[in-house]
C-alpha atoms as a PDB file:
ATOM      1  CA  UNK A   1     -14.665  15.512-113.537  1.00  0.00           C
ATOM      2  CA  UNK A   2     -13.236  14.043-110.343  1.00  0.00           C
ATOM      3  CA  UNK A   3     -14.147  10.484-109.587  1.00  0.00           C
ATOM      4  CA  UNK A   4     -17.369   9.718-108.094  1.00  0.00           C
ATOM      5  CA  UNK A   5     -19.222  12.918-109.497  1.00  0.00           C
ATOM      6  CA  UNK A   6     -21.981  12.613-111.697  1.00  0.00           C
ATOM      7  CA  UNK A   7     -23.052  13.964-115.280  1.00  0.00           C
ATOM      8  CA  UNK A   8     -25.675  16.891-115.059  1.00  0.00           C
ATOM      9  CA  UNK A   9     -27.605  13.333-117.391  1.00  0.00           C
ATOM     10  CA  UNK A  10     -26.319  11.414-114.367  1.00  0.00           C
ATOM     11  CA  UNK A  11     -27.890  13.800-111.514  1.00  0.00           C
ATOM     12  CA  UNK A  12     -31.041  13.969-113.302  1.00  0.00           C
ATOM     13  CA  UNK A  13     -31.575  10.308-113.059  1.00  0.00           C
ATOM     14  CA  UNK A  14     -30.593   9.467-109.664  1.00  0.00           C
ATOM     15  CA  UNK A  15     -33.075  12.341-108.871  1.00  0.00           C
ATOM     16  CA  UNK A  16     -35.858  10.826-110.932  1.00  0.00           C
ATOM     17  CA  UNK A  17     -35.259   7.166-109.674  1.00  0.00           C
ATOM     18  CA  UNK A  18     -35.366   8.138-105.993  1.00  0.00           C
ATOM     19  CA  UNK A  19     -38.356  10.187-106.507  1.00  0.00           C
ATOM     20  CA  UNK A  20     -39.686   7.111-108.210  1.00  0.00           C
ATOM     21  CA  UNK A  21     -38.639   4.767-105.064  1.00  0.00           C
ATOM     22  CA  UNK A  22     -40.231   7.217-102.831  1.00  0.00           C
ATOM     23  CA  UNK A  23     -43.604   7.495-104.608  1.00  0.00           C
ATOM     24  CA  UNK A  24     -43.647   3.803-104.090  1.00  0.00           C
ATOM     25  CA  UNK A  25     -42.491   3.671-100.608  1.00  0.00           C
ATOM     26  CA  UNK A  26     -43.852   6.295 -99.763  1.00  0.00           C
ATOM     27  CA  UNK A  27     -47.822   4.569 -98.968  1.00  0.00           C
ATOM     28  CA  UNK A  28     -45.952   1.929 -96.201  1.00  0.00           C
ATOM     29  CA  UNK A  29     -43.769   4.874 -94.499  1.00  0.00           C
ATOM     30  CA  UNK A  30     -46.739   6.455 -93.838  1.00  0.00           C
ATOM     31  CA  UNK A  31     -48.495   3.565 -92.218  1.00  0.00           C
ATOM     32  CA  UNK A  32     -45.495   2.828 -90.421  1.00  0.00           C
ATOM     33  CA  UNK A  33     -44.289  -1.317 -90.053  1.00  0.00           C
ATOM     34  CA  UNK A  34     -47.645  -2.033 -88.452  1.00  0.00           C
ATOM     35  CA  UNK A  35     -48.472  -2.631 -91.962  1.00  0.00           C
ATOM     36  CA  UNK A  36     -50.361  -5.887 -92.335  1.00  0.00           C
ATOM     37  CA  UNK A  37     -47.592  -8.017 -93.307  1.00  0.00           C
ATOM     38  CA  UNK A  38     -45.437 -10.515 -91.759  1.00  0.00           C
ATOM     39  CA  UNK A  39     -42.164 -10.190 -90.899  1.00  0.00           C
ATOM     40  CA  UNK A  40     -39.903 -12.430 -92.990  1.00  0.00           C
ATOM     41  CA  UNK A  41     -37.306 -12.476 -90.386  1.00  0.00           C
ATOM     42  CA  UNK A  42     -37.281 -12.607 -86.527  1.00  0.00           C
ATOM     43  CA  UNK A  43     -34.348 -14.210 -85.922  1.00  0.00           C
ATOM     44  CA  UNK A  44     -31.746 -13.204 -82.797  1.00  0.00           C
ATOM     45  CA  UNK A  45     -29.097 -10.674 -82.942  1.00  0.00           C
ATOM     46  CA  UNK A  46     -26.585 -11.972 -85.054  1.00  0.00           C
ATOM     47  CA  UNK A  47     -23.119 -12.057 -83.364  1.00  0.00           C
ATOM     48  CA  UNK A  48     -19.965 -10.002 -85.209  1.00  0.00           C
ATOM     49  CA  UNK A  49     -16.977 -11.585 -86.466  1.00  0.00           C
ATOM     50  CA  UNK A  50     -14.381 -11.886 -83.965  1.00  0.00           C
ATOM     51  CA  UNK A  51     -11.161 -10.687 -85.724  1.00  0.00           C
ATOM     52  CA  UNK A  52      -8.270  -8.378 -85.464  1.00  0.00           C
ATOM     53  CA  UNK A  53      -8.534  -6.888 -88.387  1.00  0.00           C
ATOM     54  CA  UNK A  54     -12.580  -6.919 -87.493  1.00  0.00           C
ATOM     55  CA  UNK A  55     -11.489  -5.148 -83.731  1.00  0.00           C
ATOM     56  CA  UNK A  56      -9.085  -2.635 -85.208  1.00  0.00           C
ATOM     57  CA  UNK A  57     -12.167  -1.858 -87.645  1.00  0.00           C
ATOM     58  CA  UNK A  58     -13.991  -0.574 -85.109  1.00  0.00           C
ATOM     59  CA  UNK A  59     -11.834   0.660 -82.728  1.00  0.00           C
ATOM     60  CA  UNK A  60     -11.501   3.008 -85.867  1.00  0.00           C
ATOM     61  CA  UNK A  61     -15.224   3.638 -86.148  1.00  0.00           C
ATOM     62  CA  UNK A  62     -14.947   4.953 -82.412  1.00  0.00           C
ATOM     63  CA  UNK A  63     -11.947   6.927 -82.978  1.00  0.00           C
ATOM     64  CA  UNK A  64     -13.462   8.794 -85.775  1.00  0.00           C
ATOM     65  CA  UNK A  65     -16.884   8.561 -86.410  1.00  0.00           C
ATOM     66  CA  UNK A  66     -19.932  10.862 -83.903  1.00  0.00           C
ATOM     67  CA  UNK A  67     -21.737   9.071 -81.645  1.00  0.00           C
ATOM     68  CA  UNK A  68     -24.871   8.919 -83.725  1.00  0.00           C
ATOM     69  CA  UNK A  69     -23.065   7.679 -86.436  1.00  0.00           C
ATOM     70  CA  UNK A  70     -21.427   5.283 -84.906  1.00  0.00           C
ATOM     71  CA  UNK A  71     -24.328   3.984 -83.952  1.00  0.00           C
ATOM     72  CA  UNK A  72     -26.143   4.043 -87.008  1.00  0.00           C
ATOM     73  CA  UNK A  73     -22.555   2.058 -88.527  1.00  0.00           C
ATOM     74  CA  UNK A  74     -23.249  -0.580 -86.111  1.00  0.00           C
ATOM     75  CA  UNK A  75     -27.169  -0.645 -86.596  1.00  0.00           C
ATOM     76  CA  UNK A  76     -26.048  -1.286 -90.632  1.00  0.00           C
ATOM     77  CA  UNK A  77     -24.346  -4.415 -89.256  1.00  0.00           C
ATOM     78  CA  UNK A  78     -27.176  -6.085 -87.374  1.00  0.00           C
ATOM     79  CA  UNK A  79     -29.915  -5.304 -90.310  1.00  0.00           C
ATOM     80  CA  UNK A  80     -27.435  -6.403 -93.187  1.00  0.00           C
ATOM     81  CA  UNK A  81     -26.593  -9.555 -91.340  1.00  0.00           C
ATOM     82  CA  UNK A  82     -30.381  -9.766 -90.541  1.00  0.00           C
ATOM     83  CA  UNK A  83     -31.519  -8.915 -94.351  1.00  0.00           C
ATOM     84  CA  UNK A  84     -28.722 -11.438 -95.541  1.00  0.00           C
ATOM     85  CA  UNK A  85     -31.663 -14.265 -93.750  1.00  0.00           C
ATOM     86  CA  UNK A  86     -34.281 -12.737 -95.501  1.00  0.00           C
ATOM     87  CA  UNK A  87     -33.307 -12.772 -98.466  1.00  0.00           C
ATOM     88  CA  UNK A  88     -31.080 -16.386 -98.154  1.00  0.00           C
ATOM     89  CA  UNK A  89     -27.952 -14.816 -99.045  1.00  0.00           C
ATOM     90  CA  UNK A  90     -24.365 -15.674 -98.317  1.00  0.00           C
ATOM     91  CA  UNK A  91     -22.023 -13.662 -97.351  1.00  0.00           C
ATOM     92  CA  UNK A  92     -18.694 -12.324 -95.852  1.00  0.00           C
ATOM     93  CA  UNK A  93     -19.368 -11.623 -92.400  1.00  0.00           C
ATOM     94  CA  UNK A  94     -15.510 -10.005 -91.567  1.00  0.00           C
ATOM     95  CA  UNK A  95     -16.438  -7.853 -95.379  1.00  0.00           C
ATOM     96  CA  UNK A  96     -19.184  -6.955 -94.234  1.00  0.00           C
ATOM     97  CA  UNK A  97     -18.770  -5.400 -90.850  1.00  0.00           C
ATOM     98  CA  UNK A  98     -15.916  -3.900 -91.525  1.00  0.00           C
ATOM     99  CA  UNK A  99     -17.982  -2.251 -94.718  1.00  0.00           C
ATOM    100  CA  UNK A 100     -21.157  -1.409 -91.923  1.00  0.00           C
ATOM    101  CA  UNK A 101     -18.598   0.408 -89.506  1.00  0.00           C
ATOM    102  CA  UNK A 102     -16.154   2.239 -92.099  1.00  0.00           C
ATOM    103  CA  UNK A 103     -19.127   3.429 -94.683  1.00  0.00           C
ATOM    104  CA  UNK A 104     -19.269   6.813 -93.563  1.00  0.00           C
ATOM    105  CA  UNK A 105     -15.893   7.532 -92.301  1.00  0.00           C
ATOM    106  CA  UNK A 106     -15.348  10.175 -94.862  1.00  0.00           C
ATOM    107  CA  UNK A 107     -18.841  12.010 -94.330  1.00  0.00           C
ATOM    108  CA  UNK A 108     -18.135  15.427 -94.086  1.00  0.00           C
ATOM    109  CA  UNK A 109     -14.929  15.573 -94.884  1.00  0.00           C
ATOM    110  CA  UNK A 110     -12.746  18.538 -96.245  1.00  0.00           C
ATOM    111  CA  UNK A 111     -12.994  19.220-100.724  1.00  0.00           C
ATOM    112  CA  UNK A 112     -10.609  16.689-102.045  1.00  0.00           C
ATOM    113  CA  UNK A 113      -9.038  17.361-105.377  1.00  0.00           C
ATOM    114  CA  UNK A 114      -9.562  13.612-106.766  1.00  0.00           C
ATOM    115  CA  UNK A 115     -12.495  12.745-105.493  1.00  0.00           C
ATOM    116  CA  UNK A 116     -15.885  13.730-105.340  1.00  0.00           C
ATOM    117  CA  UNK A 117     -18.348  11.871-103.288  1.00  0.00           C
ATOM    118  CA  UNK A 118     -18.222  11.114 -99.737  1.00  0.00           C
ATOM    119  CA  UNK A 119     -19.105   6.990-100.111  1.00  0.00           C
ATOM    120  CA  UNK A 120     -15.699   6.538-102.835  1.00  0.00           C
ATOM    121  CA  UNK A 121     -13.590   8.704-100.416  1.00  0.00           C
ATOM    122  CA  UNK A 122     -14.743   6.801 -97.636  1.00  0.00           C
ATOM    123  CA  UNK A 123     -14.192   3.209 -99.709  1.00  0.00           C
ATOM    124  CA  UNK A 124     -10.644   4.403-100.210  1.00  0.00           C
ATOM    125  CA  UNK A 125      -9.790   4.923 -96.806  1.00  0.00           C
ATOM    126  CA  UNK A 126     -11.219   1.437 -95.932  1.00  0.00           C
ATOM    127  CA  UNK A 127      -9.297  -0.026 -98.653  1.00  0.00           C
ATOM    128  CA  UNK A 128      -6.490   0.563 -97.585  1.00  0.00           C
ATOM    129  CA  UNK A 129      -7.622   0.031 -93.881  1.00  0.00           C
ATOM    130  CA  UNK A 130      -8.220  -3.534 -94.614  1.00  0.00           C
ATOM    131  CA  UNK A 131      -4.514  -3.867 -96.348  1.00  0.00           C
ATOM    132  CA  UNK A 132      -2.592  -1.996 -93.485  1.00  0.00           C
ATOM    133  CA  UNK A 133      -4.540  -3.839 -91.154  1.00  0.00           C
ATOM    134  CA  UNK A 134      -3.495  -8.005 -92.534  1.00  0.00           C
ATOM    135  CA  UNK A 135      -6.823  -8.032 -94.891  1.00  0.00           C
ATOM    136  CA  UNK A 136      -5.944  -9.556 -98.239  1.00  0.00           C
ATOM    137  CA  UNK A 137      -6.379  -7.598-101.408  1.00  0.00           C
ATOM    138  CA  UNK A 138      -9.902  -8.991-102.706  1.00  0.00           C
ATOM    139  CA  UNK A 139     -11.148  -7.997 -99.136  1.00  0.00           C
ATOM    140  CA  UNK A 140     -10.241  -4.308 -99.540  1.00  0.00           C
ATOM    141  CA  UNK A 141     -11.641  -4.340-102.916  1.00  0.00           C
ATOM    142  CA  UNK A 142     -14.937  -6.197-101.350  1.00  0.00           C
ATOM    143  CA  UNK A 143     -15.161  -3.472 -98.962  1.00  0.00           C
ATOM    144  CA  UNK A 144     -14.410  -0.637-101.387  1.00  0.00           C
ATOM    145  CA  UNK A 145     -16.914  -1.808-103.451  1.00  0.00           C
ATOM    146  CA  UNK A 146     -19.693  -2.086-100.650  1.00  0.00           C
ATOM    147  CA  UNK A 147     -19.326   1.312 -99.224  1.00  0.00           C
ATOM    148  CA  UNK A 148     -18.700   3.117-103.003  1.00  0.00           C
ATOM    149  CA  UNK A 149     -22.129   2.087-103.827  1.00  0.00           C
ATOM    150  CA  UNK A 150     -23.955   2.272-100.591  1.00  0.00           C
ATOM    151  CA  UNK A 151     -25.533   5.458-101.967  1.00  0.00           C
ATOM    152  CA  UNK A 152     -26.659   3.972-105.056  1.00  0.00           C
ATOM    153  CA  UNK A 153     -30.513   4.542-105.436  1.00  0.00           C
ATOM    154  CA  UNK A 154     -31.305   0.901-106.346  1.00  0.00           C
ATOM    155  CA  UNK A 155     -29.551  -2.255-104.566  1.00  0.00           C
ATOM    156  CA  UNK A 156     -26.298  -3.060-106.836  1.00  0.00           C
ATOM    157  CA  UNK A 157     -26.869  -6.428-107.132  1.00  0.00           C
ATOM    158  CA  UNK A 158     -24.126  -6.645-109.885  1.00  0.00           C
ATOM    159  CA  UNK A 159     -21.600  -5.451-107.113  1.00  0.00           C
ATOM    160  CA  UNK A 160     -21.578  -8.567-104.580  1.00  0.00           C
ATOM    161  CA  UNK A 161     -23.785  -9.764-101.963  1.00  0.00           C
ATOM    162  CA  UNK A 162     -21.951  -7.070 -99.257  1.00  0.00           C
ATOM    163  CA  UNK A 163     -22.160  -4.185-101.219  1.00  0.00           C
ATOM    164  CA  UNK A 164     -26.264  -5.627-101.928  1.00  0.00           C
ATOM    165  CA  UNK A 165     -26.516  -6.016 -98.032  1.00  0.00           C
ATOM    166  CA  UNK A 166     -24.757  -2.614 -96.981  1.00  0.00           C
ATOM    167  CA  UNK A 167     -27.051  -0.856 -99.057  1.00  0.00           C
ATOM    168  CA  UNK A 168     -30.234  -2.375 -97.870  1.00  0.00           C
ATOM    169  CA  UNK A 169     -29.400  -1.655 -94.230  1.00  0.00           C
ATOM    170  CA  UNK A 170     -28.060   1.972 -94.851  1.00  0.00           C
ATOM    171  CA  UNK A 171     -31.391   2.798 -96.399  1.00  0.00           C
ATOM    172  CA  UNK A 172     -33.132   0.717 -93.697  1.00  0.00           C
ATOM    173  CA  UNK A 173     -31.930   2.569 -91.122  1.00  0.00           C
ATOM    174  CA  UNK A 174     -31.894   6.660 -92.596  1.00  0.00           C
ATOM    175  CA  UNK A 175     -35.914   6.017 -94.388  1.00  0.00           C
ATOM    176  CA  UNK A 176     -36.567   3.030 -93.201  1.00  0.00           C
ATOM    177  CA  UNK A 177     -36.886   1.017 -96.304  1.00  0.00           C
ATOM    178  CA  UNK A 178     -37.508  -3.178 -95.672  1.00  0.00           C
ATOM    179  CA  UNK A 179     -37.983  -2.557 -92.149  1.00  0.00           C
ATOM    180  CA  UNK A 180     -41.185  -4.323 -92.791  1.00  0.00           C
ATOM    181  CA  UNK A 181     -39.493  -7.302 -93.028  1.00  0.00           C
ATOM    182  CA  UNK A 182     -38.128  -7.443 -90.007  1.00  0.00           C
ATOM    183  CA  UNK A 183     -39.913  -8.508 -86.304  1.00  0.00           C
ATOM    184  CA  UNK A 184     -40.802  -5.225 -84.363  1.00  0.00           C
ATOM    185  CA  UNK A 185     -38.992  -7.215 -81.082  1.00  0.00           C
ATOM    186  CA  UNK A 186     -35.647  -7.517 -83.355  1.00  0.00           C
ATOM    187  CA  UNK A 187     -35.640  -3.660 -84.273  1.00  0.00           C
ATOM    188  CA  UNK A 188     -36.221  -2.941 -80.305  1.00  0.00           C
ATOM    189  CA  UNK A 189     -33.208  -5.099 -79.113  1.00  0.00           C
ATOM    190  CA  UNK A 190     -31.318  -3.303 -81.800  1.00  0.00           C
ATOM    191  CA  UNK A 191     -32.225   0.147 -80.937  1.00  0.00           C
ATOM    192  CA  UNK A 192     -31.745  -1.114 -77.179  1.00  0.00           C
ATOM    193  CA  UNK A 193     -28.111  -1.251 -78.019  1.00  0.00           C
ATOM    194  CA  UNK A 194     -27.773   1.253 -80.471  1.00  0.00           C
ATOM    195  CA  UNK A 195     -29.899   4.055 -79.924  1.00  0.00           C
ATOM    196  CA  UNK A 196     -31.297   6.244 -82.610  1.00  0.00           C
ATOM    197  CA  UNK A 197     -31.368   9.820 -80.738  1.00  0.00           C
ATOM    198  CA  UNK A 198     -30.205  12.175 -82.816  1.00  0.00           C
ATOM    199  CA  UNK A 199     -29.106  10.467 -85.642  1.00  0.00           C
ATOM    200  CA  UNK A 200     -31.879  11.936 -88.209  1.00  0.00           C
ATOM    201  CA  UNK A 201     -31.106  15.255 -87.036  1.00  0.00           C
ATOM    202  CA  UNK A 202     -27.213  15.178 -87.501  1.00  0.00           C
ATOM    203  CA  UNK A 203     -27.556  13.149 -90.623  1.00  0.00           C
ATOM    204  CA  UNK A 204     -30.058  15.283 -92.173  1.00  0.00           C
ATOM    205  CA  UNK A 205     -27.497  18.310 -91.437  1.00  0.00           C
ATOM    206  CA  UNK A 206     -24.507  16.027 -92.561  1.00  0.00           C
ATOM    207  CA  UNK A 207     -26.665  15.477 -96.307  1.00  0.00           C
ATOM    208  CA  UNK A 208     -27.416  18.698 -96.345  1.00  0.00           C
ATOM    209  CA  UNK A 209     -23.157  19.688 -95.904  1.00  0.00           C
ATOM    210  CA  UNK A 210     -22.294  17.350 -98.186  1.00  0.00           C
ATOM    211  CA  UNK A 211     -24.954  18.439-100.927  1.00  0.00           C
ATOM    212  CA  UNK A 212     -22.820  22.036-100.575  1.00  0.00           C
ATOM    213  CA  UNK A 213     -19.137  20.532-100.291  1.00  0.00           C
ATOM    214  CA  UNK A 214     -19.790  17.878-103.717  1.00  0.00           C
ATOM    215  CA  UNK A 215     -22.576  19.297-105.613  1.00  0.00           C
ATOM    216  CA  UNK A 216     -22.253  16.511-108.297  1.00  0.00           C
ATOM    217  CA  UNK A 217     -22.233  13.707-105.752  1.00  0.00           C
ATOM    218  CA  UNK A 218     -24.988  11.103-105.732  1.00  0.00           C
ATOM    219  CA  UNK A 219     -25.526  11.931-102.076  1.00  0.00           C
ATOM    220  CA  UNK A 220     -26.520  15.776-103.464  1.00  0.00           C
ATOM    221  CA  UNK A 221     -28.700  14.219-106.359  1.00  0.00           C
ATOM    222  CA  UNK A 222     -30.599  12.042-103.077  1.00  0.00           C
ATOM    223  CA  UNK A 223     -31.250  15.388-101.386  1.00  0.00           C
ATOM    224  CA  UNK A 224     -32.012  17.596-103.770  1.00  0.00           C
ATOM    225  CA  UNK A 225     -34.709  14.610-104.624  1.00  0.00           C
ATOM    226  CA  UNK A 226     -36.351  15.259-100.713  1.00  0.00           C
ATOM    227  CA  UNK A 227     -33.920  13.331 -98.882  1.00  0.00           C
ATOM    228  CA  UNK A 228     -35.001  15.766 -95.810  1.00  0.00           C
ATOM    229  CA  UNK A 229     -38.673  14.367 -95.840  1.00  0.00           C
ATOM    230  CA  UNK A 230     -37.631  10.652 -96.238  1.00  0.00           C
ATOM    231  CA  UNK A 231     -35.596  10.805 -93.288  1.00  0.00           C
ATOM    232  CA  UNK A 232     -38.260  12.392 -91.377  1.00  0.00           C
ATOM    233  CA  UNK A 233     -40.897   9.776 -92.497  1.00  0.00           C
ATOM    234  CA  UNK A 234     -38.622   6.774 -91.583  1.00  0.00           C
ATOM    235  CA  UNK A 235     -41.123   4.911 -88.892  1.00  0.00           C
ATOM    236  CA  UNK A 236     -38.419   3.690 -86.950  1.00  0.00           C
ATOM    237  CA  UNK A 237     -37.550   7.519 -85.606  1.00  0.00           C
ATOM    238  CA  UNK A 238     -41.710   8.010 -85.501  1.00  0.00           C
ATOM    239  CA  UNK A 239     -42.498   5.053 -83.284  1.00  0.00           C
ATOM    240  CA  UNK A 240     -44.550   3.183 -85.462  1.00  0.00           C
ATOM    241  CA  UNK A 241     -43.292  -0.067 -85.321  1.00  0.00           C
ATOM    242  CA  UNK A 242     -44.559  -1.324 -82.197  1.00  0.00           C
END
């Protein structure tokens, strides 16, 4: 097996936990975030490190990555910086947007012989990002670790509070999971700067690739599990959380 694919034992529970986290989702994504509930955080936009190694990070993410999914890369910043309040924990903000903007850079990508799953070749490339670009050794392996398990079903909480925080906001902004928790006029401003059109479409057909090109991947588990419907439920593409 290469690294990153799973067990036939392994696919079969990823596909049984996400069907189990969208049976319980599933009630709130249909209401949408009007939801009676109150937001737990609406704070302001938080602002991004100010590095070199954080501007040659994205300079990369616009050299590379769609314009949707650039988008969505920088969305993951502002609602992992945003959960990190919510939930009152610290964090590396240099990690982690570096982590938000690299995540998918390998989505897509050509069969590789040693790897496969989209999220470890992608945390390889950043690793070694971060080193070429002055970031110290525990960084890369910080950011390796956040965007390997970004796909995870459940939040790895045993893999550090940026890999915790990527997750949350990846899956916050593809089904719209903990959206709740955030103020409706926060998710505007952030759409206001990083629009959302076309993103479920060309990420649905990006899954849907990538379920074809690593068949044992947990990103082909996800959509074999209805990945396609949670996308198209998530109530920030629906316009339900006004």
């Amino acid at each position: 097996m290469r690294t990153g694919e799973l067990t036939r034992l392994g696919q079969l529970r990823v596909i049984g936990d996400a069907l189990a986290a969208q049976t319980i989702a599933m009630p709130r994504l249909l209401r949408g975030i009007t939801a009676p509930s109150s937001p737990r955080f609406s704070g302001t936009r938080p602002a991004p490190p100010d590095s070199g190694l954080c501007r040659d990070a994205l300079q990369e993410a616009e050299e590379t990555l769609t314009p949707a999914v650039l988008a969505h890369s920088l969305r993951c910043w502002e609602f992992g910086s945003a959960l990190a309040m919510v939930d009152g924990r610290s964090f590396d903000p240099e990690n982690l947007y570096v982590a938000a903007l690299l995540h998918d850079i390998r989505l897509g990508a050509p069969v590789d012989d040693r790897i496969g799953c989209f999220a470890v070749l992608g945390a390889e490339h950043a690793r070694e990002f971060v080193t070429a670009h002055g970031g110290s050794a525990e960084s890369g392996h910080c950011v390796y670790t956040a965007i390997a398990r970004h796909m995870d079903v459940k939040t790895p909480l045993d893999a550090g509070p940026e890999a915790a925080l990527l997750h949350d906001a990846a899956h916050l902004d593809v089904v719209g999971l903990r959206a709740h928790e955030l103020d409706a006029a926060f998710l505007d401003d952030v759409e206001l700067r990083f629009p959302r059109r076309s993103f479920a479409a060309e990420f649905t057909t990006a899954m849907r690739i990538e379920a074809q090109l690593r068949p044992r991947s947990t990103a082909a588990a996800l959509w074999k599990s209805g990945m396609k419907l949670a996308i198209a439920l998530n109530p920030l593409d629906r316009g339900t959380h006004q």
